[in-house]
N, C-alpha and C. Protein backbone atom coordinates (compact mmCIF):
# COMPACT_ATOMS: atom_id res chain seq x y z
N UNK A 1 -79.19 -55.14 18.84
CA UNK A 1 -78.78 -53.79 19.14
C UNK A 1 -77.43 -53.81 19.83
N UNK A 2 -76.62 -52.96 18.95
CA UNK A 2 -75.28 -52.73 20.35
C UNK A 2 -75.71 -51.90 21.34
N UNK A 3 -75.44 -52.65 22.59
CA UNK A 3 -75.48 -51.73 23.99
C UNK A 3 -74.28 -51.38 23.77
N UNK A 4 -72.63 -51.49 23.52
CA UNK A 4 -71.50 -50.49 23.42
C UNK A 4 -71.85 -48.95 22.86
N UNK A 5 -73.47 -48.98 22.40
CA UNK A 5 -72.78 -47.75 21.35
C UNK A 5 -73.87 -47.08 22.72
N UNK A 6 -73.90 -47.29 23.87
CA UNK A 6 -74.15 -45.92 25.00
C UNK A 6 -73.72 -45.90 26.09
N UNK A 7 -73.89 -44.85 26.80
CA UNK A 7 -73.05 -44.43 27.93
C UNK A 7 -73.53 -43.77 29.36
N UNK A 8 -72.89 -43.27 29.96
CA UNK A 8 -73.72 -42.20 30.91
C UNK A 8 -72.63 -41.55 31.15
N UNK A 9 -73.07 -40.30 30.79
CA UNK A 9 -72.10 -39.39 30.59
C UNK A 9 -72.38 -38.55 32.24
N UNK A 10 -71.51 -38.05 32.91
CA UNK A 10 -71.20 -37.59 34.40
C UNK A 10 -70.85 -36.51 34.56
N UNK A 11 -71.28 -35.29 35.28
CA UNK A 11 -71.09 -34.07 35.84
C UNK A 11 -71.13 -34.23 36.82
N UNK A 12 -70.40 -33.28 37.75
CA UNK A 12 -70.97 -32.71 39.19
C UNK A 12 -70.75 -31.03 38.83
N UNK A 13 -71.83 -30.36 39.72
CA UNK A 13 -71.83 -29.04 39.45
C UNK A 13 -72.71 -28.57 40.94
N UNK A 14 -72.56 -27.53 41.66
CA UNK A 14 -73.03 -27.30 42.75
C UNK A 14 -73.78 -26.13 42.83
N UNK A 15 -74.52 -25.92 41.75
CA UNK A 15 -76.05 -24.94 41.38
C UNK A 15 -77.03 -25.79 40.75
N UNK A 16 -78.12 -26.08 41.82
CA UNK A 16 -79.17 -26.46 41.31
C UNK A 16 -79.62 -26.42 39.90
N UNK A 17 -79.85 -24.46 39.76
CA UNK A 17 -80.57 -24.30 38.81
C UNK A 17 -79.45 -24.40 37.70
N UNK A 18 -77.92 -24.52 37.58
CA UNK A 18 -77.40 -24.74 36.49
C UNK A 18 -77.75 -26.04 35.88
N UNK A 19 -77.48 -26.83 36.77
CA UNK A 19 -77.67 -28.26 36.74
C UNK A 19 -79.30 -28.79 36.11
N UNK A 20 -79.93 -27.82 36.46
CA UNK A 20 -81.19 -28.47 35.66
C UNK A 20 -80.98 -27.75 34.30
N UNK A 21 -80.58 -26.91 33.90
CA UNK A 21 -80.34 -25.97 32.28
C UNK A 21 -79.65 -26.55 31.62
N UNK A 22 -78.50 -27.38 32.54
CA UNK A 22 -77.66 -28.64 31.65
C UNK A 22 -79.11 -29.74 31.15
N UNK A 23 -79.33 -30.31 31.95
CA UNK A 23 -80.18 -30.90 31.71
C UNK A 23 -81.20 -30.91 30.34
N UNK A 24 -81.86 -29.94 30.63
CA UNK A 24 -82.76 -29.51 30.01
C UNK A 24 -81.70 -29.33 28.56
N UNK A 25 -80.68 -28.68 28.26
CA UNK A 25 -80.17 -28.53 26.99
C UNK A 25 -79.85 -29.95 26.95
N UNK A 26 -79.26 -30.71 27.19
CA UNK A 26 -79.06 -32.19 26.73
C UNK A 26 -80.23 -32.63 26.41
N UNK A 27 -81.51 -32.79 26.79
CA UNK A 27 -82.46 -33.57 26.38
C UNK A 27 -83.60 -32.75 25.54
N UNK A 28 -83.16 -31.35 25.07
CA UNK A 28 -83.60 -30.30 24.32
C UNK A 28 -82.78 -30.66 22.65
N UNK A 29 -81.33 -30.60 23.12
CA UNK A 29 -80.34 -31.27 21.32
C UNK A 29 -80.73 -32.60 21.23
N UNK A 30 -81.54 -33.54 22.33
CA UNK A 30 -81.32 -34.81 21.97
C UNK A 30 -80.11 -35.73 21.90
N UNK A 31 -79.35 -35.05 22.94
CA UNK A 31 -77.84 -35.66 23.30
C UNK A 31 -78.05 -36.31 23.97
N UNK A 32 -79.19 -36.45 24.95
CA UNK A 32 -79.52 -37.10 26.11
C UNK A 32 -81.27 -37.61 26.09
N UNK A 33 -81.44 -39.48 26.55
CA UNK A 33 -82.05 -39.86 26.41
C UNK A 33 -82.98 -39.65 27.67
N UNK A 34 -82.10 -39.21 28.92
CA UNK A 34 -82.47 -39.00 30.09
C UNK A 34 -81.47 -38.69 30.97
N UNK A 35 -81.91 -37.30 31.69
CA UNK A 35 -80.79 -37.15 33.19
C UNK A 35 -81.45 -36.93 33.85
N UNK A 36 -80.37 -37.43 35.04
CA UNK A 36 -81.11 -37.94 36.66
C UNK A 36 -79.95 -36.90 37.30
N UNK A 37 -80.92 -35.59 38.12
CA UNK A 37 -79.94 -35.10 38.91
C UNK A 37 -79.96 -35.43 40.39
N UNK A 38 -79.33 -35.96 41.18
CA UNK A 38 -79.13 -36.28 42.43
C UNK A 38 -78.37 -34.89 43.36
N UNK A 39 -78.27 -35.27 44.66
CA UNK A 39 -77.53 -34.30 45.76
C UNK A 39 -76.55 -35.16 45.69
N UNK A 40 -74.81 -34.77 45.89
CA UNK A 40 -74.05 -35.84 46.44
C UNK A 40 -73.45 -34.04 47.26
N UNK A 41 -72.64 -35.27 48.24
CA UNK A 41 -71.57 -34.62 48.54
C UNK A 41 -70.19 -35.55 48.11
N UNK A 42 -69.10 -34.36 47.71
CA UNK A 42 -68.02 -34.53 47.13
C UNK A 42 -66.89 -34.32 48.23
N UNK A 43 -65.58 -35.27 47.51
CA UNK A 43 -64.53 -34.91 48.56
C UNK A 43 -63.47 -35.21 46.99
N UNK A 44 -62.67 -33.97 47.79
CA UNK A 44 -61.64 -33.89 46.13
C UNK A 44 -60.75 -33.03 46.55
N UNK A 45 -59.61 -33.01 46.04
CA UNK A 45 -58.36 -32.47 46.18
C UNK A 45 -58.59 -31.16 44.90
N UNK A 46 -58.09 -29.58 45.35
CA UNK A 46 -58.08 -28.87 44.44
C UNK A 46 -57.58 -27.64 44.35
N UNK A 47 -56.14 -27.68 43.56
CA UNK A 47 -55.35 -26.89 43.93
C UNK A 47 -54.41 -27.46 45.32
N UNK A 48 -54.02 -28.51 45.50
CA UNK A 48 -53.31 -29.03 46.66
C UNK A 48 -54.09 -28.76 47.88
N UNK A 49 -55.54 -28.63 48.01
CA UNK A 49 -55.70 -28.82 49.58
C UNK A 49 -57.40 -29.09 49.20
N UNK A 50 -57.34 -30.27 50.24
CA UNK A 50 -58.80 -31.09 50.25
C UNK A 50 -60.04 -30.01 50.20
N UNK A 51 -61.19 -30.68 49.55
CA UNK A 51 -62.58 -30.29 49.68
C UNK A 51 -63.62 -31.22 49.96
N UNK A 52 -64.38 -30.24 50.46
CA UNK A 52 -65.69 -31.02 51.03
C UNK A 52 -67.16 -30.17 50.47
N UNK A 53 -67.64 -30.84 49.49
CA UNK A 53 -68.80 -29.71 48.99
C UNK A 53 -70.00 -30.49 48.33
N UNK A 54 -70.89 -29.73 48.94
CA UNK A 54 -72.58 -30.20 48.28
C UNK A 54 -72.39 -29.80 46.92
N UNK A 55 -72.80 -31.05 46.05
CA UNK A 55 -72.76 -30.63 44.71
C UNK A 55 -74.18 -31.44 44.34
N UNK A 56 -74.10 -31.54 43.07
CA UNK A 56 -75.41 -32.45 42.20
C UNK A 56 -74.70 -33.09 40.90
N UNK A 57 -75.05 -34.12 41.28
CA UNK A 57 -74.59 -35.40 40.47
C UNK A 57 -75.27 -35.33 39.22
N UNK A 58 -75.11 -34.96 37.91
CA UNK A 58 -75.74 -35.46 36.21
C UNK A 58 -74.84 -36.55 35.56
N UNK A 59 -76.37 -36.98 35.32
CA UNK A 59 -76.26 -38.64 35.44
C UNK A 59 -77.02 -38.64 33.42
N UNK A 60 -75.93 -38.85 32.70
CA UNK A 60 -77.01 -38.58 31.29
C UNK A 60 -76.95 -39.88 30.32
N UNK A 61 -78.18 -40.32 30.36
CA UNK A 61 -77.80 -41.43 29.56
C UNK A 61 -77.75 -41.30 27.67
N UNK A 62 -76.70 -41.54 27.38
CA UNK A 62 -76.85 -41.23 26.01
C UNK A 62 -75.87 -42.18 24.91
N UNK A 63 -75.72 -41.76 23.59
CA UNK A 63 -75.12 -42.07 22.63
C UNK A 63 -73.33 -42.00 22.80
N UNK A 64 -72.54 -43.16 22.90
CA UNK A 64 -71.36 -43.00 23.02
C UNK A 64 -70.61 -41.74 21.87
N UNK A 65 -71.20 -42.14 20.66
CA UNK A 65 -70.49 -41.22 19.54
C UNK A 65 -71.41 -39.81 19.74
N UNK A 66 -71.85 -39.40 20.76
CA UNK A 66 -72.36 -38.29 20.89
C UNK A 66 -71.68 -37.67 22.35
N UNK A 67 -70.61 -37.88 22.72
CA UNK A 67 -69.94 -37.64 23.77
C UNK A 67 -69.30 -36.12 23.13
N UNK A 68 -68.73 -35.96 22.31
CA UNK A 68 -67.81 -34.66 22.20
C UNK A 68 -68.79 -33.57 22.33
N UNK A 69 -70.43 -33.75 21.14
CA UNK A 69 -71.12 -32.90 21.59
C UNK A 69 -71.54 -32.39 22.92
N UNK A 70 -71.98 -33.66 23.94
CA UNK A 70 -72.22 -33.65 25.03
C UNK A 70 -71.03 -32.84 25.95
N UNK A 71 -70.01 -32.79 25.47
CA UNK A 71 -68.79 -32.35 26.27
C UNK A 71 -68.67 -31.06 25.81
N UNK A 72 -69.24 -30.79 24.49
CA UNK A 72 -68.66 -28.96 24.00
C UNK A 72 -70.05 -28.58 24.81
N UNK A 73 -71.33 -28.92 25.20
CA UNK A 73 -72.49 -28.40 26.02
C UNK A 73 -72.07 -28.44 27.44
N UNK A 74 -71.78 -29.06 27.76
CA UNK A 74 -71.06 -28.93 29.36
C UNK A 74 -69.92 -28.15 29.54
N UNK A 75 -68.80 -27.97 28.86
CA UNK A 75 -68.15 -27.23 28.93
C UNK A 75 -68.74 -25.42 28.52
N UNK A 76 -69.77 -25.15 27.91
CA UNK A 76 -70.54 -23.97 26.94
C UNK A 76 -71.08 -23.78 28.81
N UNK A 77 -71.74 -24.95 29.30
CA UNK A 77 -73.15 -24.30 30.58
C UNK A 77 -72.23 -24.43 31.92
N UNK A 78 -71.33 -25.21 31.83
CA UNK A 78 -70.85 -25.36 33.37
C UNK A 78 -70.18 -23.88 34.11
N UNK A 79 -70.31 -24.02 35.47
CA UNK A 79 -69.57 -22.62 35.96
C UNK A 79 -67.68 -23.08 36.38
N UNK A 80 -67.61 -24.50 36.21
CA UNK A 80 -66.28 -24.72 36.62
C UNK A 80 -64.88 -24.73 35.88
N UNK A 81 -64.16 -24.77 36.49
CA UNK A 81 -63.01 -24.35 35.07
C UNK A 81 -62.48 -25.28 35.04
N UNK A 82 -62.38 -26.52 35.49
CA UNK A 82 -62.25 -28.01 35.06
C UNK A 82 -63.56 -28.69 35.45
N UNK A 83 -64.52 -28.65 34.83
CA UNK A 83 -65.93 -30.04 35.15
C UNK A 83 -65.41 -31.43 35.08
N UNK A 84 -66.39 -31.80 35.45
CA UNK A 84 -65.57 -33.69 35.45
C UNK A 84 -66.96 -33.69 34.61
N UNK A 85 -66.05 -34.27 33.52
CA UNK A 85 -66.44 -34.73 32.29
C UNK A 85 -66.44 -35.92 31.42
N UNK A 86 -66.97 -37.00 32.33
CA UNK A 86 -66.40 -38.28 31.85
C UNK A 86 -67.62 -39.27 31.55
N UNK A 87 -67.49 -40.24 30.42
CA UNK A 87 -68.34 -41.26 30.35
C UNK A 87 -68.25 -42.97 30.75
N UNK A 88 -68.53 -43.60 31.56
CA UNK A 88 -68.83 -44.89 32.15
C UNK A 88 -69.90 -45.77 30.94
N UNK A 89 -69.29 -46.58 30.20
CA UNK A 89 -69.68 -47.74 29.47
C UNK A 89 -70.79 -47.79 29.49
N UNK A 90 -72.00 -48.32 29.39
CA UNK A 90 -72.68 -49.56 29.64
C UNK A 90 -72.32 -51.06 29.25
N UNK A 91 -72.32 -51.70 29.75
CA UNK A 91 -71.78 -53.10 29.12
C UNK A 91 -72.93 -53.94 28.52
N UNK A 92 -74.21 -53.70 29.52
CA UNK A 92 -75.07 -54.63 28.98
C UNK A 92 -76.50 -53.93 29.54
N UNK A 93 -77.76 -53.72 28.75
CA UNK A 93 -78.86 -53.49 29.44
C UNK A 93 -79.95 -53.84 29.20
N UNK A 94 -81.26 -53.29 29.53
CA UNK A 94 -82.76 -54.12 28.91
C UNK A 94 -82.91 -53.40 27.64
N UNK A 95 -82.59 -54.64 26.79
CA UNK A 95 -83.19 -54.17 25.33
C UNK A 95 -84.33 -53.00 24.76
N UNK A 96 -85.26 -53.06 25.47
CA UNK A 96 -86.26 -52.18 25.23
C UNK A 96 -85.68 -50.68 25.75
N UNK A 97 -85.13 -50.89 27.09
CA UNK A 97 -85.18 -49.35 27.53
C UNK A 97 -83.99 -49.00 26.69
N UNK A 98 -82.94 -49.56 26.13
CA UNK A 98 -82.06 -49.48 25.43
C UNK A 98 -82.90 -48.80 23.74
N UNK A 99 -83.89 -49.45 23.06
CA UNK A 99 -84.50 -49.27 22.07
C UNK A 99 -84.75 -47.84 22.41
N UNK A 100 -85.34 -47.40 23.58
CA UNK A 100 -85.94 -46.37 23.75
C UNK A 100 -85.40 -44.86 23.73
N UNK A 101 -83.80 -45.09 24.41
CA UNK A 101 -82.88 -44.50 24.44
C UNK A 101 -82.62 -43.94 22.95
N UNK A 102 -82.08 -44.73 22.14
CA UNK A 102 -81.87 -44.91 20.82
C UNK A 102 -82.94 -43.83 20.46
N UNK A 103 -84.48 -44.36 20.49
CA UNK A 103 -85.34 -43.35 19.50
C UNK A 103 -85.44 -41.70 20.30
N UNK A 104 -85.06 -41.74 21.32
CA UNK A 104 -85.12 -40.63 22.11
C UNK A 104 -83.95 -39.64 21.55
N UNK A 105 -83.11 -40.50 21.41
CA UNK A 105 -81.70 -39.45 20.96
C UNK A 105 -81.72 -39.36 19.29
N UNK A 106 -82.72 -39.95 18.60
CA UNK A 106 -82.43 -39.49 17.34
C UNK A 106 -82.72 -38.03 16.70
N UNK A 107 -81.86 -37.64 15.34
CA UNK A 107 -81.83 -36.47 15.59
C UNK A 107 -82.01 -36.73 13.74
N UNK A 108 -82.01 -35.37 13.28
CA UNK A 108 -82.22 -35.63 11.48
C UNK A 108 -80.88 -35.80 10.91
N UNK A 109 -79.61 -35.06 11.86
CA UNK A 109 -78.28 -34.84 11.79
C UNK A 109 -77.57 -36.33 11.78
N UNK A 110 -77.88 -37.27 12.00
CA UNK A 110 -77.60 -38.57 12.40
C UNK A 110 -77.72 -38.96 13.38
């Protein structure tokens, strides 16, 4: 199996209940094999003067060549007018939960 062909695709968004509707639509299209929403707090520059804000971390594990979809759904549910929208590799993982991923995200579409 290639582990290159997945990712974890990354939000922060600071509404609970948006953050679980993301959710829930990612692993509703099958874009997502699994998300993990966490509390973080954030520190970020915006608009030239620092922030400090409770947000929630989505954490989505999924299909690398399924990133644009994943990105036109986050951009469709998010409330922000730039989301951080980015995917982090996997380089290497446990085969099985990797297998699992795979049958989780299959779709009839490819």
């Amino acid at each position: 199996m290639d582990m290159s062909a997945f990712c974890v695709v990354q939000t922060t968004i600071d509404d609970e209940v948006r953050a679980e509707d993301i959710a829930e639509a990612l692993i509703e299209r099958k874009l997502a094999a699994c998300v993990q929403i966490a509390p973080v707090t954030s520190h970020y520059v915006w608009r030239g003067a620092p922030v400090k804000e409770k947000e929630f971390l989505l954490a989505a594990k999924a299909r690398v060549a399924d990133f644009d979809q994943i990105a036109a759904v986050l951009r469709e549910l998010h409330s922000y007018q730039t989301p951080e929208i980015i995917a982090l590799p996997i380089l290497t993982g446990d085969a099985a939960y990797l297998d699992w991923a795979r049958q989780a995200t299959e779709r009839a579409d490819g």
